[in-house]
PDB file of N, CA and C in Angstrom:
ATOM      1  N   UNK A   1      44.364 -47.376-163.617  1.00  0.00           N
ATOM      2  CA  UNK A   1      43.771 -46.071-163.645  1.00  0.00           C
ATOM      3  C   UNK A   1      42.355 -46.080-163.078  1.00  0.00           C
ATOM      4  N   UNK A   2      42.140 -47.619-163.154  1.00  0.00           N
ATOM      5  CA  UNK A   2      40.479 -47.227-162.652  1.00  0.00           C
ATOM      6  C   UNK A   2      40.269 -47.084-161.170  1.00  0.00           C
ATOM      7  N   UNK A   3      39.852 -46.055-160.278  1.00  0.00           N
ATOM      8  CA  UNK A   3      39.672 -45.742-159.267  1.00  0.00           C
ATOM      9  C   UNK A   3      40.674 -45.102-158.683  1.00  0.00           C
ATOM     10  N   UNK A   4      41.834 -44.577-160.197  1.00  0.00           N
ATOM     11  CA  UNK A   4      42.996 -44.469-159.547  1.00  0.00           C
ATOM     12  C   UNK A   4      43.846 -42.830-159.509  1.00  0.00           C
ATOM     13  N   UNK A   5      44.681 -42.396-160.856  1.00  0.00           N
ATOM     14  CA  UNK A   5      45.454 -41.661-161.652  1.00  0.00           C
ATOM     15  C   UNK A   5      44.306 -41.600-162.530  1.00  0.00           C
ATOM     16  N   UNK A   6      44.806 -40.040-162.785  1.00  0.00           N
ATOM     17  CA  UNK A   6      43.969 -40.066-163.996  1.00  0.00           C
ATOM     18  C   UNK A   6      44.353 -40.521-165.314  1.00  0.00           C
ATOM     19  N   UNK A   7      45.644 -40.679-165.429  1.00  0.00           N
ATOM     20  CA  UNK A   7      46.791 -41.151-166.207  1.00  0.00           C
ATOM     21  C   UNK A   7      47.767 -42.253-165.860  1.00  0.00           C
ATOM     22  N   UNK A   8      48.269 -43.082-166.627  1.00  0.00           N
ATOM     23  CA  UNK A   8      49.001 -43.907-166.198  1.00  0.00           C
ATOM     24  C   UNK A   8      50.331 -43.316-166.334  1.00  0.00           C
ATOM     25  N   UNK A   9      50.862 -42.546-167.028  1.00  0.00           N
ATOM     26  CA  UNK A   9      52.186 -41.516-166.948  1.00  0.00           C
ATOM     27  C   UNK A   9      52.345 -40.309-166.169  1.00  0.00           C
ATOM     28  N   UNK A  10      52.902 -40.667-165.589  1.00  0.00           N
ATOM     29  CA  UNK A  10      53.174 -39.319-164.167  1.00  0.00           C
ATOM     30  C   UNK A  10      54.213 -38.487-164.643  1.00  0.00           C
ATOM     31  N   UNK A  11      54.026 -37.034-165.112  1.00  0.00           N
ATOM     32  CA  UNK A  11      54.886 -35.788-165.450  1.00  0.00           C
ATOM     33  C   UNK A  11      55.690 -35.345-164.217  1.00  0.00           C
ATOM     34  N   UNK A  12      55.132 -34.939-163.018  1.00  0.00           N
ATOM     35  CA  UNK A  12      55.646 -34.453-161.759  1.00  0.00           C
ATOM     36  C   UNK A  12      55.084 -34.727-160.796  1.00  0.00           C
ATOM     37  N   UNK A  13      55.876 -34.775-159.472  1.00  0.00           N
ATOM     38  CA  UNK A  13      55.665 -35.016-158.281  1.00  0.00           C
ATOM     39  C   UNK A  13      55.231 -34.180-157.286  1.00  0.00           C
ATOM     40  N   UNK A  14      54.742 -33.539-156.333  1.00  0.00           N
ATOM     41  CA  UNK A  14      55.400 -33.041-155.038  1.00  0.00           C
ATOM     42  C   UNK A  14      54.816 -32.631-153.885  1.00  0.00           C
ATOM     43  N   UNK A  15      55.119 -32.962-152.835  1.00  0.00           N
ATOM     44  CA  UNK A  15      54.711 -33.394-151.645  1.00  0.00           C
ATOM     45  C   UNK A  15      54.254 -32.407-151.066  1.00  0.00           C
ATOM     46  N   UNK A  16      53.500 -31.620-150.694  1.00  0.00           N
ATOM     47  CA  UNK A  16      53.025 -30.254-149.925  1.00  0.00           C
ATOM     48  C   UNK A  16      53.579 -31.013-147.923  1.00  0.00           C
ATOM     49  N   UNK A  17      53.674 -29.480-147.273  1.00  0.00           N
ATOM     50  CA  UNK A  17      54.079 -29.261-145.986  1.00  0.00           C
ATOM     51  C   UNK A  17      53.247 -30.379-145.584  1.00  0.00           C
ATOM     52  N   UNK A  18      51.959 -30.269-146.087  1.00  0.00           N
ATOM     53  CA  UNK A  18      50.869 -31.285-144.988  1.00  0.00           C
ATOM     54  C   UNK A  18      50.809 -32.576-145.217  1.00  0.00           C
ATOM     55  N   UNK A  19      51.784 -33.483-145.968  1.00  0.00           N
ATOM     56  CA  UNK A  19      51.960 -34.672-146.343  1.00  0.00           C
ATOM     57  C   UNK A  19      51.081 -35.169-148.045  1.00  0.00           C
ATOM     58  N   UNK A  20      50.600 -34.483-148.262  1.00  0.00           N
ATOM     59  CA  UNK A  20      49.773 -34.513-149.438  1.00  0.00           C
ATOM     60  C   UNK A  20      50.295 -34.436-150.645  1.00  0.00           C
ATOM     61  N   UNK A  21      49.996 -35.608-151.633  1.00  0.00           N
ATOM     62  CA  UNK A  21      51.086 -35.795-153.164  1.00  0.00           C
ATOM     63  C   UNK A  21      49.940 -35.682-153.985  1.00  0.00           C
ATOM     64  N   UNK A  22      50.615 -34.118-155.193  1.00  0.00           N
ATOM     65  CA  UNK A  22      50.452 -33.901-155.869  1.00  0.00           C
ATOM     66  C   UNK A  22      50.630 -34.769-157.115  1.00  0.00           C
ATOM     67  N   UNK A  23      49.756 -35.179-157.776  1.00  0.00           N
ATOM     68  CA  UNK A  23      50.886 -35.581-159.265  1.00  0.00           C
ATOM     69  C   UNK A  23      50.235 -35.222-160.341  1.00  0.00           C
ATOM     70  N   UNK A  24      50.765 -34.618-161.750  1.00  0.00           N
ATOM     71  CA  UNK A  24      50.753 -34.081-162.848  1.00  0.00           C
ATOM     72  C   UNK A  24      50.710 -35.237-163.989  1.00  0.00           C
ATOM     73  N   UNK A  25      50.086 -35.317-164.751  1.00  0.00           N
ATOM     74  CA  UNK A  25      49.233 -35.913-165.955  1.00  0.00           C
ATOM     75  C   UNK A  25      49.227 -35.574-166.749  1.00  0.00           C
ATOM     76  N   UNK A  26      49.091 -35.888-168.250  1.00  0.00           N
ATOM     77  CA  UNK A  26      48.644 -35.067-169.087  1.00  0.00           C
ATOM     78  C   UNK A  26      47.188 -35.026-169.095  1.00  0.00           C
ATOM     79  N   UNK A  27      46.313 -35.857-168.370  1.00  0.00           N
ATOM     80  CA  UNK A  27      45.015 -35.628-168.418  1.00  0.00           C
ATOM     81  C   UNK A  27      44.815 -34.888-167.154  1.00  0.00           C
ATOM     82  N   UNK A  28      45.277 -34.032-165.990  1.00  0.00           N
ATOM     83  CA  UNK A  28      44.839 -33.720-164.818  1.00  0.00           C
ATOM     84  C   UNK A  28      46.082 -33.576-163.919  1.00  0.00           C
ATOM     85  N   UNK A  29      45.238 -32.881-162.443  1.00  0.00           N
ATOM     86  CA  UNK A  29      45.897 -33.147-161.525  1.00  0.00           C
ATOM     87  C   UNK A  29      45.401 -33.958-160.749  1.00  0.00           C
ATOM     88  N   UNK A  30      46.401 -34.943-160.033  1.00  0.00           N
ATOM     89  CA  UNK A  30      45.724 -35.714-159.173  1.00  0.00           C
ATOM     90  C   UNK A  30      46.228 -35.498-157.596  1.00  0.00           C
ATOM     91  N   UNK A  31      45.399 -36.067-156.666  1.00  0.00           N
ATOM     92  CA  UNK A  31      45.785 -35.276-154.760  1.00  0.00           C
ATOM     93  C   UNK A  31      45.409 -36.539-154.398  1.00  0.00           C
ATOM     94  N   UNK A  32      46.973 -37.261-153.663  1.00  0.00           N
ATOM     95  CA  UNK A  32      46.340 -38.540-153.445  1.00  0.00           C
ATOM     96  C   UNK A  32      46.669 -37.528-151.499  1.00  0.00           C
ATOM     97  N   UNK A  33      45.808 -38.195-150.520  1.00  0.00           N
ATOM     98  CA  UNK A  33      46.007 -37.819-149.009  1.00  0.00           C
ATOM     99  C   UNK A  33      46.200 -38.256-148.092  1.00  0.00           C
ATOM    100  N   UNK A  34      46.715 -39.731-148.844  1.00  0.00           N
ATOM    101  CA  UNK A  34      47.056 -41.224-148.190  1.00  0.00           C
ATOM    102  C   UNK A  34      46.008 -42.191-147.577  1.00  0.00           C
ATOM    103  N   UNK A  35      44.684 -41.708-148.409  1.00  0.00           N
ATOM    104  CA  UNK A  35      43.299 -42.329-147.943  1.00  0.00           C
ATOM    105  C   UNK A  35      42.632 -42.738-149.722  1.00  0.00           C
ATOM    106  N   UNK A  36      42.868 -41.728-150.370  1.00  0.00           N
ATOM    107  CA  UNK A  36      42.295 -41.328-151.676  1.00  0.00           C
ATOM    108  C   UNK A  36      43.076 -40.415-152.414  1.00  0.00           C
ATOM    109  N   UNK A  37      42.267 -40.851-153.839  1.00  0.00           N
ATOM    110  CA  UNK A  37      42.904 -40.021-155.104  1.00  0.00           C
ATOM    111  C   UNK A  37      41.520 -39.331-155.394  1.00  0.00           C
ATOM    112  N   UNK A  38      41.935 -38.031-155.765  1.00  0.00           N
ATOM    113  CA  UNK A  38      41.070 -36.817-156.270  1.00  0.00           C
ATOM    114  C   UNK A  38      41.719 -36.280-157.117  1.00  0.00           C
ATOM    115  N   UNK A  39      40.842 -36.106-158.679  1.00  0.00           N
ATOM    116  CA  UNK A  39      41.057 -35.832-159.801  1.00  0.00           C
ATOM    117  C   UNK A  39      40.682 -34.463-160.381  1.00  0.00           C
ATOM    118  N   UNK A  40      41.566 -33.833-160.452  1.00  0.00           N
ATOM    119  CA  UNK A  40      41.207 -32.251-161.168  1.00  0.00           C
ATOM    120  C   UNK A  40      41.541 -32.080-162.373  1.00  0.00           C
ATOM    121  N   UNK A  41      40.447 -31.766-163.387  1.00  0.00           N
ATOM    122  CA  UNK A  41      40.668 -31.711-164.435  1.00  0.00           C
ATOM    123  C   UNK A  41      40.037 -29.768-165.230  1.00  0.00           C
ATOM    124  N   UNK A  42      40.387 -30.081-166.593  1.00  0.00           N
ATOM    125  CA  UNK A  42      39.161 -28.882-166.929  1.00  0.00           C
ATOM    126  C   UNK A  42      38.139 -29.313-167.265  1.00  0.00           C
ATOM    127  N   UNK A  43      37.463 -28.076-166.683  1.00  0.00           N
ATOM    128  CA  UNK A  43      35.870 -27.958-167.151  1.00  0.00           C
ATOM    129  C   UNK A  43      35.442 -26.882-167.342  1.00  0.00           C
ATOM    130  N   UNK A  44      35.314 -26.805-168.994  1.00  0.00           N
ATOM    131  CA  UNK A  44      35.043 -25.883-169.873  1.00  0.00           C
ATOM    132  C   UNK A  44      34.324 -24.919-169.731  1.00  0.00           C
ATOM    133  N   UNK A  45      33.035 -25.343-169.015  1.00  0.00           N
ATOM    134  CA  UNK A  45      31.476 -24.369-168.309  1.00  0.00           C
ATOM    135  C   UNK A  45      32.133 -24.077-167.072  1.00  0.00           C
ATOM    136  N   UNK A  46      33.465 -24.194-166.262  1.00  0.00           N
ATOM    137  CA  UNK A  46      33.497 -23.946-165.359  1.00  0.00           C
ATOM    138  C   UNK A  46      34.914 -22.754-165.234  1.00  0.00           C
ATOM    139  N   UNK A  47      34.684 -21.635-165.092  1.00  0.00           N
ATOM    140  CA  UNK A  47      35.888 -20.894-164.685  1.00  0.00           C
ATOM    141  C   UNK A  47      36.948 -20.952-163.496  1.00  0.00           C
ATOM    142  N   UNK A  48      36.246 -22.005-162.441  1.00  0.00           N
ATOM    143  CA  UNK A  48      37.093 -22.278-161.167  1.00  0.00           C
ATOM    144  C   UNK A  48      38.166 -23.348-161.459  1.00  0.00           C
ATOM    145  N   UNK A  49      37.635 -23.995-162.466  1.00  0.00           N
ATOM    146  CA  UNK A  49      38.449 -25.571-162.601  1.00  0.00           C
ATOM    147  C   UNK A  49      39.778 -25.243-163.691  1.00  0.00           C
ATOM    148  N   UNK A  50      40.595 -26.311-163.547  1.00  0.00           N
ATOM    149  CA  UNK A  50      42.127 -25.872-164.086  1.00  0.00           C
ATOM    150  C   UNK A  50      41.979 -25.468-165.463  1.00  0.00           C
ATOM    151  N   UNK A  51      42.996 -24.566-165.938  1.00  0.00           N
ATOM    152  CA  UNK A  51      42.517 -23.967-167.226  1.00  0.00           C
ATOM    153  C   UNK A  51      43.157 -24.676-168.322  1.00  0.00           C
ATOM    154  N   UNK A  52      43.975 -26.099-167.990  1.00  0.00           N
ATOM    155  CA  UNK A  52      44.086 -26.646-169.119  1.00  0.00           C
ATOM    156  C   UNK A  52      44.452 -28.031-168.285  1.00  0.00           C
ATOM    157  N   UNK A  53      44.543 -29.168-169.003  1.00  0.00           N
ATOM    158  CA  UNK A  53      44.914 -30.922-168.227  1.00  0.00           C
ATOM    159  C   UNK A  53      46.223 -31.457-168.173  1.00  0.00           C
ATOM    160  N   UNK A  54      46.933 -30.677-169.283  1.00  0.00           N
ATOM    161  CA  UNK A  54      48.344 -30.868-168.597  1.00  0.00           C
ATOM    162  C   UNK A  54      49.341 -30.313-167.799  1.00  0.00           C
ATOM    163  N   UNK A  55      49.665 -30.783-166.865  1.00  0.00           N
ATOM    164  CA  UNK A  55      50.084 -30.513-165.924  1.00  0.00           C
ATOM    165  C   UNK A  55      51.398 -30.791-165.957  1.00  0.00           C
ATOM    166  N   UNK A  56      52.481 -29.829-165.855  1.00  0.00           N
ATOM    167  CA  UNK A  56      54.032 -29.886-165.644  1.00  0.00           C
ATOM    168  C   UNK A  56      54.435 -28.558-164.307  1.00  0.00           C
ATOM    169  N   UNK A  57      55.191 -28.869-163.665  1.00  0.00           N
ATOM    170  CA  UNK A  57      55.831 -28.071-162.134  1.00  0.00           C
ATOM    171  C   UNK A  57      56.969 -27.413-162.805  1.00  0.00           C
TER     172      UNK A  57
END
């Protein structure tokens, strides 16, 4: 997990048109782009960010 998932249990998968994998957590979403992983989580002070960390499709 370190540098990695935000979770070591993966809920869901799925691949967008532009080659880009989604995956679902119970702590987040993660966007790997075949370079890097980017971690979206909530943030409470923040109204843009996901409105809760688990993630199911």
């Amino acid at each position: 997990m370190e540098n990695g998932l935000s979770q070591s249990s993966v809920k869901c998968v799925l691949v967008d048109e532009r080659g880009v994998m989604w995956i679902g957590t119970r702590f987040g979403l993660n966007r790997f782009d075949r370079e890097k992983i980017t971690v979206y989580q909530e943030e409470r002070e923040n109204p843009n960010s996901l409105p809760y960390n688990d993630i199911v499709f």
